[in-house]
Protein backbone atom coordinates (compact mmCIF):
# COMPACT_ATOMS: atom_id res chain seq x y z
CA UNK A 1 -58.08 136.05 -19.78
CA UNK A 2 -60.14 136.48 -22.94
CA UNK A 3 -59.53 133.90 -25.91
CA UNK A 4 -57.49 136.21 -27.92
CA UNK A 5 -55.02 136.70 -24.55
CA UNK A 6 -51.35 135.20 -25.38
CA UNK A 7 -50.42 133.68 -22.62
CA UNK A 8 -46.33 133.24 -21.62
CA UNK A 9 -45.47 129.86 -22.37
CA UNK A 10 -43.53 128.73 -19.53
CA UNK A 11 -41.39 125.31 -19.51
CA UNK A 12 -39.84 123.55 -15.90
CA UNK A 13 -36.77 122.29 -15.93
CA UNK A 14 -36.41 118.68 -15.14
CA UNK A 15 -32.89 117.67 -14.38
CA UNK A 16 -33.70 114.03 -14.70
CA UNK A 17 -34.34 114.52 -18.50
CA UNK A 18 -30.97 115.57 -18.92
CA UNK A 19 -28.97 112.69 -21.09
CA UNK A 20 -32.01 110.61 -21.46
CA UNK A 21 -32.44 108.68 -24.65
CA UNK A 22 -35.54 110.21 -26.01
CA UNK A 23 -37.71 108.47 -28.92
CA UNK A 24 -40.74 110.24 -30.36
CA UNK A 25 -42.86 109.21 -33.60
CA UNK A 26 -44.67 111.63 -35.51
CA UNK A 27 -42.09 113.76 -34.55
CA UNK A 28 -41.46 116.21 -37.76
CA UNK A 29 -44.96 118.72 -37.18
CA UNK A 30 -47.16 120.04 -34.89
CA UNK A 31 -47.49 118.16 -31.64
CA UNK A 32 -44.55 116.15 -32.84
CA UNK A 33 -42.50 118.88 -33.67
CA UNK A 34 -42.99 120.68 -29.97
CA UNK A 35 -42.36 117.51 -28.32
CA UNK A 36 -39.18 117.62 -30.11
CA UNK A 37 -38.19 120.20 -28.70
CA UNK A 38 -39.25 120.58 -25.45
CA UNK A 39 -37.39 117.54 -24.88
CA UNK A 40 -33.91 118.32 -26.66
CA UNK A 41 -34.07 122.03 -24.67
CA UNK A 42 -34.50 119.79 -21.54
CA UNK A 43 -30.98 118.31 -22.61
CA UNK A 44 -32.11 115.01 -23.17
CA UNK A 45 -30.60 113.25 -26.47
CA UNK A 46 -34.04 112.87 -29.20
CA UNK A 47 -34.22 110.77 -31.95
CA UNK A 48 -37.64 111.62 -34.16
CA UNK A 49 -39.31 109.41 -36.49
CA UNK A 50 -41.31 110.59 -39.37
CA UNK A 51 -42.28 110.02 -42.89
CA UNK A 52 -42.09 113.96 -43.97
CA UNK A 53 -38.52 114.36 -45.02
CA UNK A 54 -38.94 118.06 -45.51
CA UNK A 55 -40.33 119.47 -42.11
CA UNK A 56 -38.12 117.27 -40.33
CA UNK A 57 -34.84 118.39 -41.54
CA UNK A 58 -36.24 121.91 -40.92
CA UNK A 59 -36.47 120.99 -37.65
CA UNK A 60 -33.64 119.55 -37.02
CA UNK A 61 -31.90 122.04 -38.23
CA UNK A 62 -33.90 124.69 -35.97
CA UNK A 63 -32.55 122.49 -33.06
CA UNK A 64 -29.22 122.15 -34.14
CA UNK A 65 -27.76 125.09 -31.11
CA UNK A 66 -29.20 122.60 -28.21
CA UNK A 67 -26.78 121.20 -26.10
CA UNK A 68 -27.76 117.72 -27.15
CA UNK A 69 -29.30 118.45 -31.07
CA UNK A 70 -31.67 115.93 -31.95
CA UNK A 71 -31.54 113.10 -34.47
CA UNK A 72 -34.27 112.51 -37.57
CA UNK A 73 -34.83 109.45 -38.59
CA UNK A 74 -36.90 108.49 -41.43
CA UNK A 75 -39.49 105.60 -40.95
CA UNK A 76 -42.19 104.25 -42.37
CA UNK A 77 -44.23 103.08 -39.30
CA UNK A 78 -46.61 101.03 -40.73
CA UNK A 79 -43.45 99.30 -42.20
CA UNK A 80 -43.02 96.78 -38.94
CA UNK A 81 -39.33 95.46 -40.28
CA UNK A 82 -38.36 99.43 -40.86
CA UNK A 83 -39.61 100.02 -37.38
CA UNK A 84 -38.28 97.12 -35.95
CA UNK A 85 -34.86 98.44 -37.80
CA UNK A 86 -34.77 101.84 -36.43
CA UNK A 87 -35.11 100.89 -33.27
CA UNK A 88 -32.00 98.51 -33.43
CA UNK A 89 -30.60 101.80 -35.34
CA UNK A 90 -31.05 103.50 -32.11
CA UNK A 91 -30.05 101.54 -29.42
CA UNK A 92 -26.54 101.27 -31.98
CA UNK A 93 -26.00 104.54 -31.97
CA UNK A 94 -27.15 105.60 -28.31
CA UNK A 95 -27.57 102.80 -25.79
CA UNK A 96 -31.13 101.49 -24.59
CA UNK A 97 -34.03 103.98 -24.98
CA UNK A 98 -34.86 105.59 -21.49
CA UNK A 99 -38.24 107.51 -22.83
CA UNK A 100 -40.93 106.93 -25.65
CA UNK A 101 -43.35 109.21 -26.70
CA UNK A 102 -46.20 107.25 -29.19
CA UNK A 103 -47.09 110.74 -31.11
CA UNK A 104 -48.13 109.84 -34.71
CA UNK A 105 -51.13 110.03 -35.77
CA UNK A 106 -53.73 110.75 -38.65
CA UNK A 107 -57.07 111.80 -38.30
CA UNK A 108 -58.29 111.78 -42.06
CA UNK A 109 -61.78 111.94 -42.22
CA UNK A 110 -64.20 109.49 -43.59
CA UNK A 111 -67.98 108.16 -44.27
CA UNK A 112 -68.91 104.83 -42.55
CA UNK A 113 -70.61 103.26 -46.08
CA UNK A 114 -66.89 104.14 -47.63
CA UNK A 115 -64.45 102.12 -45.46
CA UNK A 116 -63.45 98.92 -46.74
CA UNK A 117 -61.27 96.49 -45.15
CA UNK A 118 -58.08 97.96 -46.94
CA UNK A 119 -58.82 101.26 -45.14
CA UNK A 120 -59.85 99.84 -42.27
CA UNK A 121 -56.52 97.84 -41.70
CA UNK A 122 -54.62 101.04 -42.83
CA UNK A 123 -56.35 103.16 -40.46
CA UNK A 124 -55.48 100.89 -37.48
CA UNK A 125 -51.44 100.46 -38.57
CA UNK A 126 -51.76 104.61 -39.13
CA UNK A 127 -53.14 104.62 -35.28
CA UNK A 128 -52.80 102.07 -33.43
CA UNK A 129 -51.14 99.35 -34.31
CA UNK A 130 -47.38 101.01 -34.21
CA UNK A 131 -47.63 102.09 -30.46
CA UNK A 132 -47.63 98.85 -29.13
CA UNK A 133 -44.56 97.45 -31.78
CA UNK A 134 -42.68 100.78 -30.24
CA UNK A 135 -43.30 99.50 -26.80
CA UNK A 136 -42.41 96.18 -27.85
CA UNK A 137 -38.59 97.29 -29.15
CA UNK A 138 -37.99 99.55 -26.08
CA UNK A 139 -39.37 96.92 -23.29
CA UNK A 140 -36.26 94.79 -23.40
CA UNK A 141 -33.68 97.55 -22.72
CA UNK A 142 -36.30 99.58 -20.29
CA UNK A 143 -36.83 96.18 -18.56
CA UNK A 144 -32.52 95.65 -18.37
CA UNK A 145 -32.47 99.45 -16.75
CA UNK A 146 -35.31 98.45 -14.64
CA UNK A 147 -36.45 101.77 -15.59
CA UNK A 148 -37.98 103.72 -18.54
CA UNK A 149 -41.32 105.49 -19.65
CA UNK A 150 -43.54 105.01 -22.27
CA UNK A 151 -46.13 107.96 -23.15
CA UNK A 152 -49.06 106.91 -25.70
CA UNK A 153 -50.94 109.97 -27.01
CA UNK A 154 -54.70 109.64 -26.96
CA UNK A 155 -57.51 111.51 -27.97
CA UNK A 156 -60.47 113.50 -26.79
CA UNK A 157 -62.73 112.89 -30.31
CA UNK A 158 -63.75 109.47 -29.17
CA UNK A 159 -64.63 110.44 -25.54
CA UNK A 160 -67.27 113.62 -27.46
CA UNK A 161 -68.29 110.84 -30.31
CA UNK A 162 -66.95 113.15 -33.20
CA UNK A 163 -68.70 112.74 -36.17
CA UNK A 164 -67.00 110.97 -39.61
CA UNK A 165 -64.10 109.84 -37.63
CA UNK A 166 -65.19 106.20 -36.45
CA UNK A 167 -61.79 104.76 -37.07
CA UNK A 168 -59.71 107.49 -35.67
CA UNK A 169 -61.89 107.24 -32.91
CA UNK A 170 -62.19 102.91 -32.22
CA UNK A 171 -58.17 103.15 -32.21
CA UNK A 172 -57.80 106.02 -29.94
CA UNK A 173 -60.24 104.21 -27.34
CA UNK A 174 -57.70 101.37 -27.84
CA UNK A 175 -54.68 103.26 -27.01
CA UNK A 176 -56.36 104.01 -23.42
CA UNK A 177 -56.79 100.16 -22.91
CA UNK A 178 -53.13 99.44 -24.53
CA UNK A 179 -51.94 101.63 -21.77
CA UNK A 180 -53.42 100.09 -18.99
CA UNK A 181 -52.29 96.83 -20.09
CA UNK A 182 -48.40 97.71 -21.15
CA UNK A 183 -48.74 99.91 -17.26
CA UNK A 184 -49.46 96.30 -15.72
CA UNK A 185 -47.27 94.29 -17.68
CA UNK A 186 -44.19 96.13 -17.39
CA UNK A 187 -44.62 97.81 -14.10
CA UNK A 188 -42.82 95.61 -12.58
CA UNK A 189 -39.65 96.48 -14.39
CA UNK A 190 -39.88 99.69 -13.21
CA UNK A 191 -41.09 101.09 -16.45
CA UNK A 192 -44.10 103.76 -16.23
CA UNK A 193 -47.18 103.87 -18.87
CA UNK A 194 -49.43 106.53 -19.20
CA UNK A 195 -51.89 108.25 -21.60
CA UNK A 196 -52.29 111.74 -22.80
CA UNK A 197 -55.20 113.13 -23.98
CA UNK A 198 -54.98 116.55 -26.29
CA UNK A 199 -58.08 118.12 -26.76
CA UNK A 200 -58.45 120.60 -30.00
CA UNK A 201 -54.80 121.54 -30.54
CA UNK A 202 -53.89 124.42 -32.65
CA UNK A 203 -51.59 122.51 -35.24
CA UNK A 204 -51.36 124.17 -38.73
CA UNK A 205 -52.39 121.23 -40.27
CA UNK A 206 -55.88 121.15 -37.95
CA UNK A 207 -56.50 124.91 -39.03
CA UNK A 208 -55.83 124.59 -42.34
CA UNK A 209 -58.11 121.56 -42.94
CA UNK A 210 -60.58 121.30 -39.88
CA UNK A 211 -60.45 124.38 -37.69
CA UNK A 212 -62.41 127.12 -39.91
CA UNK A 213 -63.44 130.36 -37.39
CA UNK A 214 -66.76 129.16 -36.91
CA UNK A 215 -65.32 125.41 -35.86
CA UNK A 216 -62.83 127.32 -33.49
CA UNK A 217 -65.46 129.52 -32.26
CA UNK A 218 -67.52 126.16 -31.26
CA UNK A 219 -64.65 124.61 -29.85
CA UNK A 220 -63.90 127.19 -27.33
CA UNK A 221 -67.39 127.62 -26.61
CA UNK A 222 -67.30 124.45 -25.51
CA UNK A 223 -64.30 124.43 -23.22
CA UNK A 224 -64.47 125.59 -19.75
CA UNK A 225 -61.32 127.71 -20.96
CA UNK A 226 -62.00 129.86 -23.43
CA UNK A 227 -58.22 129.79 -24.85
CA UNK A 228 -56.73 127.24 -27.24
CA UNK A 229 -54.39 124.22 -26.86
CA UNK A 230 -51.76 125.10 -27.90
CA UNK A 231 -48.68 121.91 -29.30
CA UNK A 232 -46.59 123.37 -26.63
CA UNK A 233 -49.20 122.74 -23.95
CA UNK A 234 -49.54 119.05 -24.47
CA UNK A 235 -45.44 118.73 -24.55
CA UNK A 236 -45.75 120.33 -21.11
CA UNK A 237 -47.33 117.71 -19.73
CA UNK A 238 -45.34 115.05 -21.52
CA UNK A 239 -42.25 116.53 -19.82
CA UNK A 240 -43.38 116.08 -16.75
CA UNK A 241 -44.94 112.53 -17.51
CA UNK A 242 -41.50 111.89 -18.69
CA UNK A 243 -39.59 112.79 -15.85
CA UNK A 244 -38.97 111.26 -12.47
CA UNK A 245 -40.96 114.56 -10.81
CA UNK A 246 -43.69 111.71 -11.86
CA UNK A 247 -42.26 108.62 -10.73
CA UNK A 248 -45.41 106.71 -9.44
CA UNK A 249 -47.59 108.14 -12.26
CA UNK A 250 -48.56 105.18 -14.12
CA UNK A 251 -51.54 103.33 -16.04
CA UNK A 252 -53.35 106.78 -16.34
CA UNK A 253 -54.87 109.18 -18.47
CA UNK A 254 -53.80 112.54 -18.51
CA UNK A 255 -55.72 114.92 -20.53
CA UNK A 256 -54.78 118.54 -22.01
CA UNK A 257 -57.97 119.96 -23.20
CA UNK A 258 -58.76 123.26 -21.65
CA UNK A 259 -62.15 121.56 -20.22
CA UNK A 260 -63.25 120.70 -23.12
CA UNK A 261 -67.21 119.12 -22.33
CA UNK A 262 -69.24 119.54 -25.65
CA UNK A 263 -68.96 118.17 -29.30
């Protein structure tokens, strides 16, 4: 298959998502927005967090046929009381979360003689800092079910050394160790950890600021598959993170990248 091949997107079916209490951040575009719905067509019951009012209603809306529709909620995530909040919000309105999915994100670019300790600090609550608070409010009801997963999403940049993206980069090497930890600490609660790892997804935010022709034509000349992630590929693999078809899956890293070797 040449890179300009469409493939058929194809999704499993995992009964044991059905009904399951579903939380996802970053939820309103691209990656986000397909985990959405990959997991509300799965029949499990979503709640998304986001800061962009606007796409997220859109999607909601889109979603609003699925046996279960899903639920926006609008947070602030570097705002720990708001998160802390929406998370009580939550377990109000639907019981103890069953599955977390640590989406958002921002990979703004920027120059190492321009960060200042402001940015720096902003970078890491943009990044970093909010996964772990997430698995903090959902560890208490997981722990009571003796049950639950938490997915963290990664990223390839730091493992090519991308250039102007050193902050981006130091928290998504973090994430992988946060995993590991979070796996150990609440393993034996039953709850499950892992890591995903998207390579160079085709979001329309990535093509309309990074992914110019020539960057995509280096990209997948750099891949062992000359196709490109797509958002519905890496909410593929969350699924089945997700679901009990990986039920001793845990502490890992699990990447989506097409074989992506070269920067």
């Amino acid at each position: 298959m040449n890179a300009s091949s469409q493939p058929t997107i194809e999704q499993a079916v995992y009964p044991s998502l059905a009904g399951k209490r579903v939380v996802i951040t970053g939820g309103g575009t691209g990656i986000g927005a397909a985990l959405v719905s990959a997991f509300a067509q799965q029949g499990a019951r979503v709640f998304f967090i986001d800061i962009a009012v606007k796409e997220s209603r859109a999607l909601e809306e889109s979603l609003k046929e699925c046996a279960v529709a899903p639920t926006f909620l609008h947070c602030n995530l570097q705002d720990l009381d708001a998160l802390a909040a929406t998370f009580v919000l939550i377990e109000k309105l639907a019981g103890a979360v069953d599955i977390l999915v640590n989406n958002a994100a921002n990979d703004d670019r920027h120059q190492v003689g321009d960060v200042s300790a402001a940015y720096w600090d902003e970078r890491m609550a943009v990044n970093l800092r909010h996964q772990f608070f997430c698995a903090q409010a959902v560890a208490p009801g997981m722990r009571e079910q003796g049950r639950g997963a938490i997915l963290n999403l990664g990223s390839i940049s730091w493992h090519l050394a991308l250039p102007n993206l050193t902050l981006y980069m130091t928290a998504k090497a973090a994430i992988e160790g946060l995993t590991r930890g979070l796996a150990r600490d609440l393993g034996r609660d039953g709850v499950r950890v892992n890591c995903i790892i998207p390579g160079a997804v085709r979001t329309p935010r990535q093509t309309r600021l990074w992914h110019n022709p020539e960057e995509e034509a280096k990209i997948l000349a750099a891949q062992c598959l000359e196709q490109r992630v797509e958002p519905h590929d890496v909410a593929a693999l969350a699924l089945f993170l997700a679901s009990d078809s990986a039920a001793r899956c845990s502490g890992r890293d699990y990447y989506v990248d097409a074989g992506w070797y070269g920067a």
